[in-house]
Structures are given as C-alpha cells and as structure tokens.
Protein backbone atom coordinates (compact mmCIF):
# COMPACT_ATOMS: atom_id res chain seq x y z
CA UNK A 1 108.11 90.76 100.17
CA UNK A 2 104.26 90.62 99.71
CA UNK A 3 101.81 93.33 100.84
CA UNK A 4 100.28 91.25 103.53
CA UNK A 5 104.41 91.63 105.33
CA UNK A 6 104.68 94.84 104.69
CA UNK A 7 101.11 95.88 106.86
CA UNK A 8 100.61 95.34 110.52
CA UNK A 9 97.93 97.20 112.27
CA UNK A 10 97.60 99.20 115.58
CA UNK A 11 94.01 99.19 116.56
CA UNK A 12 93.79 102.62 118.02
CA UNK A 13 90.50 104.08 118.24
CA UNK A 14 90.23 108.00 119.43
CA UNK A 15 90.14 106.72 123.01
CA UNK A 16 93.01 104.56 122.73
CA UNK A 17 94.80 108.02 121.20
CA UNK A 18 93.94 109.88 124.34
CA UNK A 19 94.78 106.87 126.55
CA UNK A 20 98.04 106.89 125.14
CA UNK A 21 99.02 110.36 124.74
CA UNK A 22 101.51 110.25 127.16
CA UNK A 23 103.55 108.00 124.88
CA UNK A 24 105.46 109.26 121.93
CA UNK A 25 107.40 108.18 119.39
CA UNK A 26 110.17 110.08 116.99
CA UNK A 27 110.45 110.03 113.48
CA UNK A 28 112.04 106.97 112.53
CA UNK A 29 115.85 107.20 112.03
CA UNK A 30 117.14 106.45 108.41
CA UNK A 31 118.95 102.89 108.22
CA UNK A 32 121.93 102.02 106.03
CA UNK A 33 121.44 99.57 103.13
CA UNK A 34 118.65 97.42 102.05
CA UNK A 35 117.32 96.93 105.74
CA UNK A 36 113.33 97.44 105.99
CA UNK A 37 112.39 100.49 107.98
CA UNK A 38 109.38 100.71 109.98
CA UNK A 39 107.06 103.81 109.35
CA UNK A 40 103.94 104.34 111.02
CA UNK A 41 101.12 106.07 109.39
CA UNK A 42 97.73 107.76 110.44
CA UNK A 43 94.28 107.14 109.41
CA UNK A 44 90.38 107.44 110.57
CA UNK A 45 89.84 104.13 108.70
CA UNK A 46 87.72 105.77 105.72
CA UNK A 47 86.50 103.93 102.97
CA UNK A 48 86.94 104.63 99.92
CA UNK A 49 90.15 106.36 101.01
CA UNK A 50 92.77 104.35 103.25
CA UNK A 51 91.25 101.81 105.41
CA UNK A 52 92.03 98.01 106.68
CA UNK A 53 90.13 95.28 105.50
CA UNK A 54 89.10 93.45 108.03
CA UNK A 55 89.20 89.73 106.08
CA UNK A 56 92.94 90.10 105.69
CA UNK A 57 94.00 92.82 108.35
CA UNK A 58 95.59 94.87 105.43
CA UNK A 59 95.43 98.62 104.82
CA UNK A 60 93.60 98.84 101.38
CA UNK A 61 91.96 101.74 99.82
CA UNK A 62 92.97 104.30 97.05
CA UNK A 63 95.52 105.86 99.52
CA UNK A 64 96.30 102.67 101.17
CA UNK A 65 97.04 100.61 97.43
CA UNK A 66 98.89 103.88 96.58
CA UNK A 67 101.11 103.81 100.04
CA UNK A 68 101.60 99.74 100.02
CA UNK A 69 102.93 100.45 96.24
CA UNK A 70 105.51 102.64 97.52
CA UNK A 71 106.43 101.03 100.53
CA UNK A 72 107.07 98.22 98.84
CA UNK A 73 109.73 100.26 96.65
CA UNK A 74 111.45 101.94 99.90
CA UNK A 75 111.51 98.65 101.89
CA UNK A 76 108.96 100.16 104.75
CA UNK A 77 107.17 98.30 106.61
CA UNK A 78 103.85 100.14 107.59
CA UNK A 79 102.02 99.98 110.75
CA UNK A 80 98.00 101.79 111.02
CA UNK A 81 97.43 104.33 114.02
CA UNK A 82 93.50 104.58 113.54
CA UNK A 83 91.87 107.32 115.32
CA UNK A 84 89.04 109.74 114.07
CA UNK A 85 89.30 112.04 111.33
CA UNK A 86 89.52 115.48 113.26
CA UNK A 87 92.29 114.19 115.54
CA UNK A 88 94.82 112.81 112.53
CA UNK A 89 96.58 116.13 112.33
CA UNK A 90 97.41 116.35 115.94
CA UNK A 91 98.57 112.55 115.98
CA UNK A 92 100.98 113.60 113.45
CA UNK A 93 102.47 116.67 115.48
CA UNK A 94 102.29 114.61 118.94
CA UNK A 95 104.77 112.45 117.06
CA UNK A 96 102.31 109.05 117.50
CA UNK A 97 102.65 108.62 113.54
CA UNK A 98 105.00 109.92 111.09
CA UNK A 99 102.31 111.05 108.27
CA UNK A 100 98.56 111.24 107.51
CA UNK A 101 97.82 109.31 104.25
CA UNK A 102 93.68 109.05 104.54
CA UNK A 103 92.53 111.41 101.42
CA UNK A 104 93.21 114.54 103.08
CA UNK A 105 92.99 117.92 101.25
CA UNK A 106 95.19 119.98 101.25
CA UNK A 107 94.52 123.60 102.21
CA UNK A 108 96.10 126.83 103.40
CA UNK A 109 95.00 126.14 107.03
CA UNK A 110 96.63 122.86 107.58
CA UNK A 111 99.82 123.99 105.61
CA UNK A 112 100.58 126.80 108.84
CA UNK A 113 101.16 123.10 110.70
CA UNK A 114 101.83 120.45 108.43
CA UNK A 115 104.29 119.68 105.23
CA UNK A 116 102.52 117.55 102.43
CA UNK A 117 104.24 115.66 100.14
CA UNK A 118 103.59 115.53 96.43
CA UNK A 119 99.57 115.47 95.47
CA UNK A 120 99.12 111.98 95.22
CA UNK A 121 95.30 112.56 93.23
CA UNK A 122 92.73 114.84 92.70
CA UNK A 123 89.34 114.62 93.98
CA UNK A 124 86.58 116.29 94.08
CA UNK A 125 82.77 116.61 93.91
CA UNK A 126 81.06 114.60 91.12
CA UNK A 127 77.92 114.72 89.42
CA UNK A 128 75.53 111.83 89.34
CA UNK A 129 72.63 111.98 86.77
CA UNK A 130 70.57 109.50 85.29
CA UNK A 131 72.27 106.77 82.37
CA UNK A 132 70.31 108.28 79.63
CA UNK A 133 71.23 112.06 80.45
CA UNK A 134 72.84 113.86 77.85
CA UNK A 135 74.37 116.39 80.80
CA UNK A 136 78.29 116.98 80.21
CA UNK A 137 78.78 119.81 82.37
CA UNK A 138 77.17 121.81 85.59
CA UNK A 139 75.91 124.12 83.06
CA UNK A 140 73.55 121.71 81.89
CA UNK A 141 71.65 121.37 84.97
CA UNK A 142 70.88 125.34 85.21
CA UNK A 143 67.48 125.64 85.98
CA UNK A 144 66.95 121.75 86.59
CA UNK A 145 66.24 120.05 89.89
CA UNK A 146 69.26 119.42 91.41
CA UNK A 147 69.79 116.90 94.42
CA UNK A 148 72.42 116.87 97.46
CA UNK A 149 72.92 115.30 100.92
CA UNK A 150 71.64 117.51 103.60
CA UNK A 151 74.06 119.22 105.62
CA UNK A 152 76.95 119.60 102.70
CA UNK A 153 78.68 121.92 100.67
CA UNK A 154 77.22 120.52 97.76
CA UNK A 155 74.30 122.54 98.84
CA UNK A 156 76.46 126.08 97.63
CA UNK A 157 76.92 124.50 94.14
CA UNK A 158 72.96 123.35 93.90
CA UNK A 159 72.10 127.04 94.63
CA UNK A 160 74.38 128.52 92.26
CA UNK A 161 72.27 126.39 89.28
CA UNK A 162 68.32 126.85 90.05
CA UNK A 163 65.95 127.94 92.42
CA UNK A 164 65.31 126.67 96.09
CA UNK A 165 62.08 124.78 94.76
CA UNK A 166 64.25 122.86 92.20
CA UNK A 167 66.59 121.93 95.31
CA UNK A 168 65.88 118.26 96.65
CA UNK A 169 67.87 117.26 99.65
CA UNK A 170 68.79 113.79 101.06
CA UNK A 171 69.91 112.28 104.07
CA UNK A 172 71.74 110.01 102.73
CA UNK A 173 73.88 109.06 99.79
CA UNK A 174 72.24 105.78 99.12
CA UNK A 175 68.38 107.96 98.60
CA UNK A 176 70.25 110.44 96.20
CA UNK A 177 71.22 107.84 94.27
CA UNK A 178 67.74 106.20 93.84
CA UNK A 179 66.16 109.64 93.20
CA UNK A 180 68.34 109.86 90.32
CA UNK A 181 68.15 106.56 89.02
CA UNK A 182 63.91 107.10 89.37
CA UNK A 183 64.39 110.32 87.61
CA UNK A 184 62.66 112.35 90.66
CA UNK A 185 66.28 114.33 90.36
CA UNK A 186 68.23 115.72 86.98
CA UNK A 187 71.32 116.12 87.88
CA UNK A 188 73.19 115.43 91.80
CA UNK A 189 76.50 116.26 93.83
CA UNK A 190 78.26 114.51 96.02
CA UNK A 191 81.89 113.42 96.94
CA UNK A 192 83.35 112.08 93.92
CA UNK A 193 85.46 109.19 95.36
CA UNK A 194 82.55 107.62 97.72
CA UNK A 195 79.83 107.92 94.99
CA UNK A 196 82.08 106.03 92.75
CA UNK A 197 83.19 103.30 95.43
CA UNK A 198 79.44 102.79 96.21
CA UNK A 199 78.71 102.20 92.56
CA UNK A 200 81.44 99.86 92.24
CA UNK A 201 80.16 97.66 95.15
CA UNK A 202 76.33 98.38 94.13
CA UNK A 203 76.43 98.91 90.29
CA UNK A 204 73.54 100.80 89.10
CA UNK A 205 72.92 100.55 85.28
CA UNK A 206 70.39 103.44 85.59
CA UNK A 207 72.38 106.01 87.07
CA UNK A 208 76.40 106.89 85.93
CA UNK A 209 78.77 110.28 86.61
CA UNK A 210 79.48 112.70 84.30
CA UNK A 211 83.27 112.38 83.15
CA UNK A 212 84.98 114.25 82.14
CA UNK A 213 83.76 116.72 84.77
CA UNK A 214 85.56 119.73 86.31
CA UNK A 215 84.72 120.09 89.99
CA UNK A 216 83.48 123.14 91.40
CA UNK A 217 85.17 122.25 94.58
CA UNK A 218 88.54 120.62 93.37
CA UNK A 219 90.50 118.79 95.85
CA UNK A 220 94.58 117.84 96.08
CA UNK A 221 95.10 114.75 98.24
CA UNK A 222 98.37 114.30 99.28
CA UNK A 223 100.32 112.68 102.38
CA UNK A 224 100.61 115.09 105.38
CA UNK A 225 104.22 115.15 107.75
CA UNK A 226 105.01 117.27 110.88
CA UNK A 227 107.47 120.59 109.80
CA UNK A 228 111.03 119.43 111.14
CA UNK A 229 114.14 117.60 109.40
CA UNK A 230 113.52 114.02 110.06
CA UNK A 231 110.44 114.26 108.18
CA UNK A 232 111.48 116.97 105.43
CA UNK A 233 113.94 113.41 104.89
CA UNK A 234 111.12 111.16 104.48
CA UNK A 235 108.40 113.27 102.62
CA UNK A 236 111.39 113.39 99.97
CA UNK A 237 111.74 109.77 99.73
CA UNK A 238 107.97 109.37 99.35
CA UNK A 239 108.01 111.88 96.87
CA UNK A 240 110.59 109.80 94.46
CA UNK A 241 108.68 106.85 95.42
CA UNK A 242 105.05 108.30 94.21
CA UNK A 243 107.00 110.05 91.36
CA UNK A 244 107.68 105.75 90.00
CA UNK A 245 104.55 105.02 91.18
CA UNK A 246 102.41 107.61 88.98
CA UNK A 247 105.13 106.90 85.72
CA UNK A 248 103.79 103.17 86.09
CA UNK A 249 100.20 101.63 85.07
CA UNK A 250 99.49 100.49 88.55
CA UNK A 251 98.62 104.28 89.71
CA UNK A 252 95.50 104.62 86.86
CA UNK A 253 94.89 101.12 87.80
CA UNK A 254 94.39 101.82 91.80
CA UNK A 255 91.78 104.80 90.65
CA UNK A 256 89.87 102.69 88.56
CA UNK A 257 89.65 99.98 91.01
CA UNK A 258 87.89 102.53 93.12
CA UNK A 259 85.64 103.85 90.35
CA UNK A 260 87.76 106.91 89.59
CA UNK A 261 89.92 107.74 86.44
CA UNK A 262 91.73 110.15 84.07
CA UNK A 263 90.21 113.05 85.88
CA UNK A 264 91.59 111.87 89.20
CA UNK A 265 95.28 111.99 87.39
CA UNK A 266 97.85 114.47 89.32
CA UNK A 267 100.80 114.56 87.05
C-alpha cells in the first residue's frame, strides 16, 4: 500500500476543534488479522516537524515520514486532526485523536496527563556560526557576540556566555541567519530542527551549525497517548514499530532529509 493510501486528512483548524467538541471518538478497537486499522493522530501542522503538504495532501515532516514508516508496518491507516499547538494535548484527552505526533517534548508536566511512547529523536537548540568559524562548542563563543530571536529561551544560554552588550537580538530567524553569514554575529541559537529545515530549503554556503554539538536545552520528542488501556495497547505497538524503524537506514535517512543527523539519534 503506498503512503499517499495510508494518509487522509481532517482539516480541523482550532475553531473547527471547538465547533466540534461535542463529538468524540474512542480509541480505536484492535482488529483480528491483516485488516488495516484506522488511527487518527493530532497535529498543529508545524513544519519542520509533522505537517501536510499541501501539493499531495500527505502528512510529511520528520515526525510525519517517521509515523507513515510505521504505519505502513502496522497496516494503519492515518487520518490528521489539525488544530493549534497549545490545544493538541487536550484533543488527545477529549478522545478527538488517539496520539500527538508533532515534535513534542517531553517533560514532567505533560507526563501528570499524558503517556509517551518511546523517544522517537532528540532535538534541541543548535548553534549557527559563520562557514569559516573554527567554534566546536558553546565554550567557544564565551565572551563573543552572541545572537538570538527575541522573545526565546535562547536568550538564558546567550547570557550565560558574554555580556548584555555582546547580546544581539532578532526578530526573526531569517535576520539571525544573515547577521551570521555577514559576520555582524559570532556565534547564534536557535531551534535546531527549523534552522536546519530553513537551510535545506535556502542553502547558505556562508553560514553552517556546529555538529557535533551538545544542547544546552536537550529535547526528547516522542508520540504522546491519553493514560487508559486502549491506548497503553497501541503506544506498545508503536513502540515495536519505531523499535524496526530506528534498526533500519530509513530513520538516519528521514533526519537528514530535514537537515538533522547523528546527534538527533535516540537509540
């Protein structure tokens, strides 16, 4: 079955959710055999992460290749719930989806609600710097001018290395970038996985990221299920399913289409 079967997608935009909230569905009961089973997942449609392409109407992205890889193995067919980011968790528990799979982290906080699965990757922050930079660590920008988007974390990890005048901020990822490659910047941070999709849409022989590099705020991405039986059963059968996927090439090969790598490797 190809991976154009296996996708079908439910254009449901945060008002749609609330629209619909009256509706609910259960976890989808196990079936005997070979039969396909339809499971219906939860995303906010976020690039580089798990999104649909809108040429071909299928869900793509690193957690979307990853999912479609498995799905194909455990004879799912997947339908898209799309709603905004904030509101994925509570799709989930309202039973309107039967797991987040969008590059969500997993923390201590969501674990009180949710069950995740296996970590599917690691990601991070990452740090940009200029192509001829002989930078292999954070270390090496102590003391250097340091760039970040306004409004981030990245901010925390800028201050820990130099002084407030060495501190440049941005408003946006795209004017980072170009400091850096203009050399106006020694050394920025910045989510790992959307720096490296941008560069792989918009190569930029004048700027590259540091790998490897050990994040200062590490990330576990992994699938995320209500707490109840049904889907203790089908977290499981994920979990032997991602377990194939990451003992076969195509896993390093759906990180390094999006621009990540080695580092990104959860064994």
């Amino acid at each position: 079955m190809t991976m154009k079967k296996k996708f079908s997608l439910i254009a449901a935009l945060a008002v749609s959710a609330l629209a619909l909230s009256a509706c609910s569905s259960a976890a989808p009961e196990s079936q005997d055999g070979d039969a396909e089973r339809t499971v219906k997942i939860v995303t906010s449609n976020d690039a580089p992460f798990s999104f649909v392409d809108e040429s071909t109407g299928e869900l793509t992205g690193i957690d979307g290749e990853m999912l479609g890889a498995m799905a194909e193995e455990l004879n799912w067919k997947i339908e898209v719930v799309v709603t905004d980011f904030a509101t994925m968790p509570q799709t989930v528990l309202s039973k309107k989806a039967d797991f987040i799979a969008d590059g969500l982290y997993v923390t201590d906080s969501r674990k009180e609600t949710l069950a995740f699965s296996d970590t599917w990757y690691y990601q991070g922050e990452g740090m940009l710097v200029p192509a001829d930079s002989t930078f292999t660590s954070r270390d090496d920008a102590k003391g250097k001018t340091v760039g970040v988007m306004t409004g981030t974390t990245h901010l925390e990890i800028a201050q820990e290395l130099t002084d407030e005048a060495h501190i440049k901020q941005y408003d946006s990822q795209a004017n980072l970038i170009q400091a850096i490659a203009n050399g106006q910047v020694d050394a920025g941070f910045t989510d790992q996985a959307v720096v490296a999709w941008s560069l792989v849409q918009n190569p930029n022989d004048k700027v590259k990221l540091v790998s490897p590099y050990e994040p200062y705020f590490p990330g576990t991405i992994a699938a995320a299920f209500r707490q109840d039986a049904d889907s203790d059963a089908m977290r499981e059968e994920l979990n032997g399913a991602l377990a194939n996927l990451k003992a076969s090439p195509k896993y390093l090969e759906i990180l390094q289409k999006y621009g990540l790598g080695e580092d990104n490797i959860a064994e």
